[in-house]
N, C-alpha and C. Protein backbone atom coordinates (compact mmCIF):
# COMPACT_ATOMS: atom_id res chain seq x y z
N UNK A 1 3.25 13.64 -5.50
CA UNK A 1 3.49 14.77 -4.58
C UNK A 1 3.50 14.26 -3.14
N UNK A 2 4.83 14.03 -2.32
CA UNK A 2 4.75 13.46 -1.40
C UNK A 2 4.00 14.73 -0.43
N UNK A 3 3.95 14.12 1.02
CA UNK A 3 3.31 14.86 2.17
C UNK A 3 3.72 14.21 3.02
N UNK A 4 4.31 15.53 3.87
CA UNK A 4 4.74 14.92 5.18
C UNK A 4 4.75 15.12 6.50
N UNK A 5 2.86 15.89 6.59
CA UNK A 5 2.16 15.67 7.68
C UNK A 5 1.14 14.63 7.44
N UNK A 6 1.09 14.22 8.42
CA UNK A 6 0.23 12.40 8.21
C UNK A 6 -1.10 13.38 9.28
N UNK A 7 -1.99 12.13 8.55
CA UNK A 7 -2.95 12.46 9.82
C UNK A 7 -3.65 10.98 10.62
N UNK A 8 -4.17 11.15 11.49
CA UNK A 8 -4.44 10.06 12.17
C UNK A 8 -5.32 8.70 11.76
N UNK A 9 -4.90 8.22 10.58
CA UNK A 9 -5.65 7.24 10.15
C UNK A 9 -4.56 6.08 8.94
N UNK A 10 -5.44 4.75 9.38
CA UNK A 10 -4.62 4.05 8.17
C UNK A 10 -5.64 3.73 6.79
N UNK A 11 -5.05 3.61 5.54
CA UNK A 11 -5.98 3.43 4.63
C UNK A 11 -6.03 2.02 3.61
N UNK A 12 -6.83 1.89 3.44
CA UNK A 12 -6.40 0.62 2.16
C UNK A 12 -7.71 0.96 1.08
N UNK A 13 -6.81 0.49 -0.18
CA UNK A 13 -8.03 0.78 -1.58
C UNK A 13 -8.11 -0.04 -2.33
N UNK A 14 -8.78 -0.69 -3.33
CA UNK A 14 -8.63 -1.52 -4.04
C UNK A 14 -10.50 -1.55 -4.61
N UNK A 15 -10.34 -2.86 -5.35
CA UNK A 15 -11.19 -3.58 -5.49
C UNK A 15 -12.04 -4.14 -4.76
N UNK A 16 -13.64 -4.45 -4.43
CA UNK A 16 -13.96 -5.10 -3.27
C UNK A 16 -13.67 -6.73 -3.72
N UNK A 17 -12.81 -7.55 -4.36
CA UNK A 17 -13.40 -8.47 -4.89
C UNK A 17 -12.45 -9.33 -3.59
N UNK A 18 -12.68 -11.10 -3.48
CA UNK A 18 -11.75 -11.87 -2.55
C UNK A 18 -10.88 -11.86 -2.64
N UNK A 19 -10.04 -11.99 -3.47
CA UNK A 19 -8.23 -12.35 -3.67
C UNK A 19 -7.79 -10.75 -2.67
N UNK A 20 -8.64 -9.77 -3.21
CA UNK A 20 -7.69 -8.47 -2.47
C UNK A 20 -7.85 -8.70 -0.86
N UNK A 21 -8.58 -9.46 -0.11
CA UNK A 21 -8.51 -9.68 1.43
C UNK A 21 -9.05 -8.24 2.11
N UNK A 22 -9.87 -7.55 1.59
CA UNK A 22 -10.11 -6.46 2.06
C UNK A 22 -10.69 -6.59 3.16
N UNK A 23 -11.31 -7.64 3.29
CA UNK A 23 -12.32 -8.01 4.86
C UNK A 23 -11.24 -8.32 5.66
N UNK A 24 -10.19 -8.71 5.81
CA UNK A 24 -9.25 -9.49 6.53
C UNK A 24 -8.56 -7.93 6.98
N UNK A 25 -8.62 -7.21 6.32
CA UNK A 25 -7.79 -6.01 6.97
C UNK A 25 -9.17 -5.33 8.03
N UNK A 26 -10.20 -5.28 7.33
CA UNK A 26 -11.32 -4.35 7.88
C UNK A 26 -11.74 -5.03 8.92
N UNK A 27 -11.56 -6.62 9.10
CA UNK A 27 -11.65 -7.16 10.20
C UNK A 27 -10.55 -7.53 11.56
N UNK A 28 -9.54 -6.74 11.15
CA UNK A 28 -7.66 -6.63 11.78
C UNK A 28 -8.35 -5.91 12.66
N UNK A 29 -9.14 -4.24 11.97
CA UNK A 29 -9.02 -3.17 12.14
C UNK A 29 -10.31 -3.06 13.26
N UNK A 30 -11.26 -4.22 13.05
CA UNK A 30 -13.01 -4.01 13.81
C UNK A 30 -12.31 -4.33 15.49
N UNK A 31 -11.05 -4.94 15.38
CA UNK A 31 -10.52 -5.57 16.99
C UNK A 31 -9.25 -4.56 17.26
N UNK A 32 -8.99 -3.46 16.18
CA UNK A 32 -8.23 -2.30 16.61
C UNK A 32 -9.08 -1.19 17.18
N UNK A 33 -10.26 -1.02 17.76
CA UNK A 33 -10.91 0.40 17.88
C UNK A 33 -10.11 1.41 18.17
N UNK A 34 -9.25 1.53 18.33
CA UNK A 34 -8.73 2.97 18.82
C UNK A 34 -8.11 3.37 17.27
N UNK A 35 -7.97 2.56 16.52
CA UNK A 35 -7.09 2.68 15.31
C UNK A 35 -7.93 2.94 14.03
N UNK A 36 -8.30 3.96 13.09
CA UNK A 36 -8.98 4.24 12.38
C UNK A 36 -8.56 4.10 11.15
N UNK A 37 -9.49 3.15 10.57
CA UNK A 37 -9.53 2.65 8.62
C UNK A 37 -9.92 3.46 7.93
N UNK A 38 -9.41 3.54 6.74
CA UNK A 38 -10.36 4.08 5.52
C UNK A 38 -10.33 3.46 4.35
N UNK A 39 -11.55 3.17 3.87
CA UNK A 39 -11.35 2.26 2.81
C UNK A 39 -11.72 2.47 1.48
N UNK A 40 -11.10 2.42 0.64
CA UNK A 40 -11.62 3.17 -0.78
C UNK A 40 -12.05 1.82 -1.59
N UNK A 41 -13.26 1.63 -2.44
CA UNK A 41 -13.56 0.81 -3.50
C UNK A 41 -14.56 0.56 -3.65
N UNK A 42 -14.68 -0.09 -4.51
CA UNK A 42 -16.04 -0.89 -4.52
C UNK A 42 -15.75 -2.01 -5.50
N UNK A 43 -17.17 -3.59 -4.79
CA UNK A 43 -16.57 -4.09 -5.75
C UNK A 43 -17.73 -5.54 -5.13
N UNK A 44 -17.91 -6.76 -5.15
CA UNK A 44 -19.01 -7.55 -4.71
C UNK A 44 -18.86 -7.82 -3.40
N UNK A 45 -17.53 -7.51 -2.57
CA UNK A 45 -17.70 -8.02 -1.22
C UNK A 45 -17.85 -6.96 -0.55
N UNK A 46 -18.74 -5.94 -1.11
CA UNK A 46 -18.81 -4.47 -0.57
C UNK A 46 -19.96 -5.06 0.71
N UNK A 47 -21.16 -5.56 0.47
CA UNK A 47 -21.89 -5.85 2.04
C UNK A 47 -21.10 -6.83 2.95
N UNK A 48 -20.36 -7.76 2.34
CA UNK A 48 -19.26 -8.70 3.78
C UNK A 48 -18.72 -7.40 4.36
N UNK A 49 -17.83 -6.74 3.97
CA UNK A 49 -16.67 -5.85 4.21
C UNK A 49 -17.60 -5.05 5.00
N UNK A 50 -18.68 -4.05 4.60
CA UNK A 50 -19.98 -3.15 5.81
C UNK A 50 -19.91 -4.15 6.61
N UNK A 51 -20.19 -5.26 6.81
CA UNK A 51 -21.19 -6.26 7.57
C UNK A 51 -20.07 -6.01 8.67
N UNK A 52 -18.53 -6.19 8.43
CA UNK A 52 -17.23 -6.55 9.53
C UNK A 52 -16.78 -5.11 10.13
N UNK A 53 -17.29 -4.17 9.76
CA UNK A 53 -16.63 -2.63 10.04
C UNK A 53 -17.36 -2.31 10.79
N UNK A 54 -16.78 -1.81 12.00
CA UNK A 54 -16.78 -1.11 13.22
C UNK A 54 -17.14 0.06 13.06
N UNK A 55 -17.09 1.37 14.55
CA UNK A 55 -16.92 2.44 14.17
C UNK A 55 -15.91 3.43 13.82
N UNK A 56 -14.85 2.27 13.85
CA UNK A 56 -13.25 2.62 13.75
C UNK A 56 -13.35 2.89 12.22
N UNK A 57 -13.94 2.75 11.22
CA UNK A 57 -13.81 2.14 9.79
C UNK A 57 -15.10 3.10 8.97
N UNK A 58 -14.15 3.63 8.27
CA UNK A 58 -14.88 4.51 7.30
C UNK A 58 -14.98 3.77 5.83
N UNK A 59 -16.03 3.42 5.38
CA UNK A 59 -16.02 2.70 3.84
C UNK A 59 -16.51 3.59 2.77
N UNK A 60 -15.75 4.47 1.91
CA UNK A 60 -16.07 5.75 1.00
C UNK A 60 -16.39 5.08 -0.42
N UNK A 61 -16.43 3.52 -0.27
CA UNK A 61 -16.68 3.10 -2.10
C UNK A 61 -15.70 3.91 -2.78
N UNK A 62 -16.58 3.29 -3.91
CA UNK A 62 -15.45 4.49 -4.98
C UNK A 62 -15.22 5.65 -5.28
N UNK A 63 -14.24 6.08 -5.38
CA UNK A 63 -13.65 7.55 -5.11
C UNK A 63 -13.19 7.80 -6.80
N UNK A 64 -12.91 9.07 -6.84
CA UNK A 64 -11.62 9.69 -8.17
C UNK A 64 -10.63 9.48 -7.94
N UNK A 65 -9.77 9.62 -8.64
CA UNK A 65 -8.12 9.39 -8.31
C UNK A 65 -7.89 10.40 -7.27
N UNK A 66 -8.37 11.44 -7.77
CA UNK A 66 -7.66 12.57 -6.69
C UNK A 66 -8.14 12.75 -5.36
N UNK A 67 -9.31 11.82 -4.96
CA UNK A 67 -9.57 11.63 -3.67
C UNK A 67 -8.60 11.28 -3.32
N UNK A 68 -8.67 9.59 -3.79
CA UNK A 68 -7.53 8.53 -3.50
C UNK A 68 -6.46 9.02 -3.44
N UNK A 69 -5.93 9.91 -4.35
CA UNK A 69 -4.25 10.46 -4.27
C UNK A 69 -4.53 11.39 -2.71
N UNK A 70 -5.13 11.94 -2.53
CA UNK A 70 -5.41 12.93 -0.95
C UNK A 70 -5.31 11.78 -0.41
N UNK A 71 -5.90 10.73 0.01
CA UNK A 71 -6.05 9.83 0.93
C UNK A 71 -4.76 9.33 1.26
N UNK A 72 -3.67 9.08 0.36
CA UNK A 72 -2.88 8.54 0.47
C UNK A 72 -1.99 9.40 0.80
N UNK A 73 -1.72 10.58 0.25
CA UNK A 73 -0.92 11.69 1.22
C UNK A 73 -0.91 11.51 2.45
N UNK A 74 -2.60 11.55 2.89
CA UNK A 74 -2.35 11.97 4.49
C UNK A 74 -2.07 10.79 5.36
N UNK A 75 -3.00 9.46 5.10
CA UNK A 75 -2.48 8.58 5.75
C UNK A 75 -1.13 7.98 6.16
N UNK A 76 -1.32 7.51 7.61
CA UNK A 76 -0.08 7.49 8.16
C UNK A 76 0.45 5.79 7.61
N UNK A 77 -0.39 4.68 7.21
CA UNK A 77 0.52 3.81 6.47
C UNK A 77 -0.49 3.74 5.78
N UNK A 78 -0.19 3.07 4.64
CA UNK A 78 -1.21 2.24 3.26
C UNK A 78 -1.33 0.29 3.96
N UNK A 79 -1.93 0.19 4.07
CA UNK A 79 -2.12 -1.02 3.89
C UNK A 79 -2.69 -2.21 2.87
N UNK A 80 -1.86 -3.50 2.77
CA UNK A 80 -2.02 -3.81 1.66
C UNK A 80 -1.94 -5.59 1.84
N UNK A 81 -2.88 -6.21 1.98
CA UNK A 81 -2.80 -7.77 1.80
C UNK A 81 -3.15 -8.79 0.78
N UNK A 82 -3.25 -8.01 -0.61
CA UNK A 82 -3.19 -9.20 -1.44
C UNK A 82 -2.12 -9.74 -2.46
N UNK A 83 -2.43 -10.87 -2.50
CA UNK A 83 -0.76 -11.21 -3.41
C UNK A 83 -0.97 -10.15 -4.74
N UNK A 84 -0.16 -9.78 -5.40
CA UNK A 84 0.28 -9.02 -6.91
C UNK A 84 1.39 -9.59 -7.36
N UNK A 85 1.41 -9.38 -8.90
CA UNK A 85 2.69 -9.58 -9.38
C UNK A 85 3.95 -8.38 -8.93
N UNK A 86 2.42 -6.79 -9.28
CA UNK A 86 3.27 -6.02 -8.96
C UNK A 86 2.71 -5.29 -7.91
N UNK A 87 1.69 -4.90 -8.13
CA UNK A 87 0.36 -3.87 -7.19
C UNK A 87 0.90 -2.37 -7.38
N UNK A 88 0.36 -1.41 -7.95
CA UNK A 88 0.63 -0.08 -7.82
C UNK A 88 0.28 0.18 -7.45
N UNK A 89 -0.57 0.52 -5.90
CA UNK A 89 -0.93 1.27 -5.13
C UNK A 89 0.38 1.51 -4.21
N UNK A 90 0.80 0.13 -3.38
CA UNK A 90 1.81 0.19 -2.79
C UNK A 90 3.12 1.13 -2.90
N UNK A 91 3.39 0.96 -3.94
CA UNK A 91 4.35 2.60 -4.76
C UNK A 91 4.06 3.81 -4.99
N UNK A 92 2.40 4.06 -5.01
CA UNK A 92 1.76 5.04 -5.04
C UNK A 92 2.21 5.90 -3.98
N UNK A 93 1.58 4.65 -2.81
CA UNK A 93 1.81 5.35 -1.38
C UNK A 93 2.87 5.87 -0.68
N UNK A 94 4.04 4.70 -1.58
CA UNK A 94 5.48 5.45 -1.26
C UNK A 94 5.85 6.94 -1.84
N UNK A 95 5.01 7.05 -3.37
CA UNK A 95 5.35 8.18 -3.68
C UNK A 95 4.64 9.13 -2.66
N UNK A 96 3.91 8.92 -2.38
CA UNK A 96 3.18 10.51 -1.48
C UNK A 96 3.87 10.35 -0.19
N UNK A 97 4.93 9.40 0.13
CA UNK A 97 5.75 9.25 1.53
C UNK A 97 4.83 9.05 2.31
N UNK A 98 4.22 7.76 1.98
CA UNK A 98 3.26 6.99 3.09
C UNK A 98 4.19 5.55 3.15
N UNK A 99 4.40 5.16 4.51
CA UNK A 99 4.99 3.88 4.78
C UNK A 99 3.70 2.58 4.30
N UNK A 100 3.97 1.68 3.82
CA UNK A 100 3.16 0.72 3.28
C UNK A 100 3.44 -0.84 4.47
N UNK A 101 2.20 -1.23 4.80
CA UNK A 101 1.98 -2.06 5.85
C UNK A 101 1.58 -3.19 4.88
N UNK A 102 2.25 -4.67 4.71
CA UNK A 102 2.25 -5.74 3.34
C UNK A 102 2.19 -6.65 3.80
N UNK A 103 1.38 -7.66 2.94
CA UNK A 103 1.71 -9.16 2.95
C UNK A 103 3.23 -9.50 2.18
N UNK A 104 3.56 -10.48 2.99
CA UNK A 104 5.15 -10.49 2.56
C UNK A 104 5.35 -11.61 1.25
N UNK A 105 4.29 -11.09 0.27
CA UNK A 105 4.44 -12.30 -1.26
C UNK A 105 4.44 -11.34 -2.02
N UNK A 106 4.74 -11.74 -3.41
CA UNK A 106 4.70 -11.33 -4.74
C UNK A 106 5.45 -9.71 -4.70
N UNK A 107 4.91 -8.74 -5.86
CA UNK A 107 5.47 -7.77 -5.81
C UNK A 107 5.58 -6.82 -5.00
N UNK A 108 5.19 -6.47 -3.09
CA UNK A 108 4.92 -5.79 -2.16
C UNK A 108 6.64 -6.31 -1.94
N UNK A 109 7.23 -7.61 -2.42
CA UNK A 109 8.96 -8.18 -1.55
C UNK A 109 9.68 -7.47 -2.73
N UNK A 110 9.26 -6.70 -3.54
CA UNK A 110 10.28 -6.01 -4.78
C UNK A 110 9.89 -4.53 -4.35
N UNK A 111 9.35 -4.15 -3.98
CA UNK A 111 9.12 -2.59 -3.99
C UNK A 111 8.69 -2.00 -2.39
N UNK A 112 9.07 -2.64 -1.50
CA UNK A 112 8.71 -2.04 -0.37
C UNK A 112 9.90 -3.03 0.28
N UNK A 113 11.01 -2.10 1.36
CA UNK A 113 12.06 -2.03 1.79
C UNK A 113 11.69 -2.55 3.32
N UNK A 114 11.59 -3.58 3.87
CA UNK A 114 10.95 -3.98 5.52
C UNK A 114 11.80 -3.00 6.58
N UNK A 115 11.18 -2.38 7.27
CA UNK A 115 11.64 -1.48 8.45
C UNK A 115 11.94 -0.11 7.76
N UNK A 116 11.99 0.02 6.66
CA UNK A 116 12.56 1.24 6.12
C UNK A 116 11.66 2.02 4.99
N UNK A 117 10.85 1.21 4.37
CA UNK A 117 9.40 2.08 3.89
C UNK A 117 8.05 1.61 3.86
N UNK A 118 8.46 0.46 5.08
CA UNK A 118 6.98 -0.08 5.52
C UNK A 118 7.58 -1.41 6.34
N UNK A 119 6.27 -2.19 6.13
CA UNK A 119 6.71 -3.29 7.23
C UNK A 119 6.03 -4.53 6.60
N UNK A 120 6.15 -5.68 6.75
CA UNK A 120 5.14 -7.06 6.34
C UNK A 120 4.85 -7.47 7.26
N UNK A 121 3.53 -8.34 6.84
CA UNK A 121 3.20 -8.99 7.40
C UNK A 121 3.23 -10.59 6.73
N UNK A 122 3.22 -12.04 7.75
CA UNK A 122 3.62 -13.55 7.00
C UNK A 122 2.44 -14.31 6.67
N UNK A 123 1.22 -13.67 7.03
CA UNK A 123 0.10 -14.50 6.68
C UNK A 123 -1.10 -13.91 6.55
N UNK A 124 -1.97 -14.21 5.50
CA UNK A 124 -3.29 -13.42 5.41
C UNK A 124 -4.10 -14.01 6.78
N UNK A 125 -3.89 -13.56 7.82
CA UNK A 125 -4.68 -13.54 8.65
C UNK A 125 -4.87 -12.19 9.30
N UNK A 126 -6.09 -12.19 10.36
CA UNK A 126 -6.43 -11.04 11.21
C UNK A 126 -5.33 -10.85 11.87
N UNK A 127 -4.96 -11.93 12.81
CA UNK A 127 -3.73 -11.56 13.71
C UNK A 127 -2.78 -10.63 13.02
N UNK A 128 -2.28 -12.04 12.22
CA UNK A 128 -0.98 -10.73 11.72
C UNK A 128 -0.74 -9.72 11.25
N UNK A 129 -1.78 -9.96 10.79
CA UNK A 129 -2.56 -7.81 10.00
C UNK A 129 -2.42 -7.17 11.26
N UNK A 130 -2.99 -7.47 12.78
CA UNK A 130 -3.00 -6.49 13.33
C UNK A 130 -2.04 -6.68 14.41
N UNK A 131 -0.67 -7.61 14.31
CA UNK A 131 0.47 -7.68 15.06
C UNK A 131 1.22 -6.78 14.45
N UNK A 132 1.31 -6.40 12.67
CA UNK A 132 1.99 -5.52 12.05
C UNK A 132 1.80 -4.29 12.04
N UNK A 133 0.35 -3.75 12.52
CA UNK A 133 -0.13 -2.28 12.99
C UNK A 133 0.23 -1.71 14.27
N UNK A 134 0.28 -2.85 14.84
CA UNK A 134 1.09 -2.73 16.47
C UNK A 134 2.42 -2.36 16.51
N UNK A 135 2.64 -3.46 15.75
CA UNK A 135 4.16 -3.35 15.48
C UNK A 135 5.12 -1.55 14.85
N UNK A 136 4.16 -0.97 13.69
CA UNK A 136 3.89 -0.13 12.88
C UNK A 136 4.14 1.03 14.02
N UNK A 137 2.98 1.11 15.01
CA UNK A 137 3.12 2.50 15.45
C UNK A 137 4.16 2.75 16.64
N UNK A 138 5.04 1.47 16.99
CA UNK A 138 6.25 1.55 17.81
C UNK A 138 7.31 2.13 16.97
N UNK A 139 7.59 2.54 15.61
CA UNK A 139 8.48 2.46 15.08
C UNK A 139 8.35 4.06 14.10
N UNK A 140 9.78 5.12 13.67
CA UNK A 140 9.86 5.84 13.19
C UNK A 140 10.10 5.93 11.81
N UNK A 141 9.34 6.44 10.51
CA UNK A 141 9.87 6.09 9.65
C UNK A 141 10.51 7.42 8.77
N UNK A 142 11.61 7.30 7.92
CA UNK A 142 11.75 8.83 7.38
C UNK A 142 10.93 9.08 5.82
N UNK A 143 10.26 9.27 5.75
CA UNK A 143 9.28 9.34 4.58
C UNK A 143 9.91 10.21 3.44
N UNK A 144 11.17 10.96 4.07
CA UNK A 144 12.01 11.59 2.33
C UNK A 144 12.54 10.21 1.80
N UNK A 145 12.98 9.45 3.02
CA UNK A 145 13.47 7.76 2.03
C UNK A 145 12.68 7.17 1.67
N UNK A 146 11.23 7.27 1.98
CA UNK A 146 10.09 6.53 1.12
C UNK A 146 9.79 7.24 0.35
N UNK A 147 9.84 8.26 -0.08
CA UNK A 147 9.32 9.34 -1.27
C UNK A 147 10.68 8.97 -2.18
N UNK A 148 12.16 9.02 -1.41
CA UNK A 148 12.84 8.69 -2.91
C UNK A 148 13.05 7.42 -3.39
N UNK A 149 12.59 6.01 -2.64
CA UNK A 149 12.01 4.95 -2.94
C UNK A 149 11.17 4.86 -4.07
N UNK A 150 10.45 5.54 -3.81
CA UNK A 150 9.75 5.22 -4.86
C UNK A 150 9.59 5.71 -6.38
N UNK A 151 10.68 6.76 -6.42
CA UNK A 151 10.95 7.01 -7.85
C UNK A 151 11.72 5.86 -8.71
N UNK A 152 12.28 5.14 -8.24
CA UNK A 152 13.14 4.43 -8.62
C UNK A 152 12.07 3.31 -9.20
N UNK A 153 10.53 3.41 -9.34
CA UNK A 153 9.35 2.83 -9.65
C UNK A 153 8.51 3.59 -11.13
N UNK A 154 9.34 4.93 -11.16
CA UNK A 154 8.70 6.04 -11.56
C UNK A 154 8.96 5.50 -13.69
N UNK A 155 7.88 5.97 -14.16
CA UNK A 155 7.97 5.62 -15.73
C UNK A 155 8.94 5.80 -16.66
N UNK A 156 9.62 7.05 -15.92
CA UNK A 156 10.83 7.72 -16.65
C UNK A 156 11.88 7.06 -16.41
N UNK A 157 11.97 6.62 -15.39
CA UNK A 157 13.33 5.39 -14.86
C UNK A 157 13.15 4.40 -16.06
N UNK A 158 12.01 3.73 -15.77
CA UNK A 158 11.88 2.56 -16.37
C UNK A 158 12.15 2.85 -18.15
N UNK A 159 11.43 4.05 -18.47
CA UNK A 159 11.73 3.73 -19.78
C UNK A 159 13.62 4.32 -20.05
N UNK A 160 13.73 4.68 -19.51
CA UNK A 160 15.30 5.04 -19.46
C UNK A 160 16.17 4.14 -19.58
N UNK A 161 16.19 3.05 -18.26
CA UNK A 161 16.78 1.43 -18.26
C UNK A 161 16.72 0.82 -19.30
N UNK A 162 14.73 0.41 -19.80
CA UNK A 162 14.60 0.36 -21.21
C UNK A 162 15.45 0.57 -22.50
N UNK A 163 15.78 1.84 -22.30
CA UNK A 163 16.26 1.94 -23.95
C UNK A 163 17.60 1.80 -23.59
N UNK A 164 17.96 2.37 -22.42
CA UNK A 164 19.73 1.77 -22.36
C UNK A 164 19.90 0.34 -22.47
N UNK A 165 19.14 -0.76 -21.86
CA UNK A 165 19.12 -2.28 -22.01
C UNK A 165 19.05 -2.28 -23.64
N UNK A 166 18.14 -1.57 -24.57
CA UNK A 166 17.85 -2.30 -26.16
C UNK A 166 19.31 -1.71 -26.93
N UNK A 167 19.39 -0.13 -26.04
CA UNK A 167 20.82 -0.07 -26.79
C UNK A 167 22.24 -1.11 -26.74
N UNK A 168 22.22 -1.50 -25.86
CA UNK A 168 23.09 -2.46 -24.58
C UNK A 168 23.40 -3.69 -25.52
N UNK A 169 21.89 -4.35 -25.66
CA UNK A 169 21.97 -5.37 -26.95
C UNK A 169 21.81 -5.24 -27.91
N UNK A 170 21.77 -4.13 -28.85
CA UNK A 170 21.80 -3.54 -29.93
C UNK A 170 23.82 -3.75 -30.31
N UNK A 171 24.35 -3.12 -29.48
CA UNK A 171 25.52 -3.05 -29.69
C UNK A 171 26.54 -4.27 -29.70
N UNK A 172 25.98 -5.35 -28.48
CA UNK A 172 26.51 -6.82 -28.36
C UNK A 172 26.30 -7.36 -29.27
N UNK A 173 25.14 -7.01 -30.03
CA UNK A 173 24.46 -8.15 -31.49
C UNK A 173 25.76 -7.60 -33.04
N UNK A 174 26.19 -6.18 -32.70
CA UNK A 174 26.80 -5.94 -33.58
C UNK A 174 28.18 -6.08 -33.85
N UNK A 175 28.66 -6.27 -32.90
CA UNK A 175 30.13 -6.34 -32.08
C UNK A 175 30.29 -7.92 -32.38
C-alpha cells in the first residue's frame, strides 16, 4: 500500500548483526543532526549501534511487520548498506513509494533504478552514506514510478514469468 505523504524522517531495518552496516548508517546519521533516523531491529550489535546514536536517532528494536510496514510508508527514503543477493526490504520500500538510499553492490543494482527510485551510494563508509543523504534531499522523486517499480518485484509477476518460461521450454523440448 503505497503512501504519498512522507514525513520527516529517514529509516533503516534489519538485523543488528555486522555484515548489515547498521552502525555505519547510524553513525552517517550521529554527524547529520538536523536529519532524523529510525531504526528498526534487533540483533548483537544492538549496544555498538545505542553507543553511536545521537539525538537525531530513534532505535525501536524489534517491531511487527505492521509497524515496519507504517514505518516505511511514511519515511521519506529507506536506507540500505549491506551487500544482498537480493534484500527485500529495499522493494518493500519501493512498494509503499519510499525512494531507497543503497550501497551500489549486489541486489540493491537489480531493483532500485539510480536517480529515479532512489540513489547509491560507492562505499560502506560514513562519508558516503552521508554525501548520498545530502545528495537525496536536493533532488525530486515521483513515488507513483517507485510504487510501479516495484511491482514488477511483486510474487504474481514472478510466478507468471515462471510458468510462461516452463511453458516456453515445455514446448521447445517438444517441437
Amino acid at each position: 500500500e503505497p503512501c504519498y505523504k512522507k514525513d520527516n524522517f529517514y529509516l533503516t531495518a534489519s538485523r543488528l548483526v555486522p555484515y548489515k552496516k547498521i552502525d555505519l548508517i547510524v553513525e552517517a546519521f550521529s554527524h547529520m543532526p538536523d536529519k532524523k533516523l529510525v531504526v528498526i531491529g534487533d540483533g548483537p550489535d544492538m549496544k555498538k549501534i545505542k553507543a553511536k546514536a545521537k539525538k537525531n536517532i530513534e532505535i525501536l528494536g524489534y517491531q511487527k511487520d505492521a509497524v515496519l510496514k507504517e514505518h516505511l510508508k511514511k519515511a521519506k527514503a529507506f536506507v540500505f548498506a549491506a551487500i544482498e543477493d537480493f534484500g527485500i526490504l529495499p522493494v518493500e520500500a519501493q512498494a509503499s513509494a519510499t525512494p531507497v538510499i543503497a550501497f551500489s553492490k549486489g541486489g540493491a543494482k537489480e531493483t532500485i533504478i539510480e536517480n529515479k527510485t532512489g540513489l547509491f551510494f560507492d562505499q560502506q563508509t560514513v562519508s558516503s552514506i552521508k554525501e548520498s543523504v545530502q545528495n537525496f534531499e536536493k533532488k525530486e522523486f515521483d513515488l507513483s514510478f517507485i510504487n510501479d517499480h516495484a511491482k514488477k518485484f511483486s510474487k504474481d509477476r514472478f510466478m507468471k514469468e515462471f510458468k510462461n518460461y516452463v511453458n516456453e521450454k515445455i514446448e521447445e523440448h517438444r517441437s
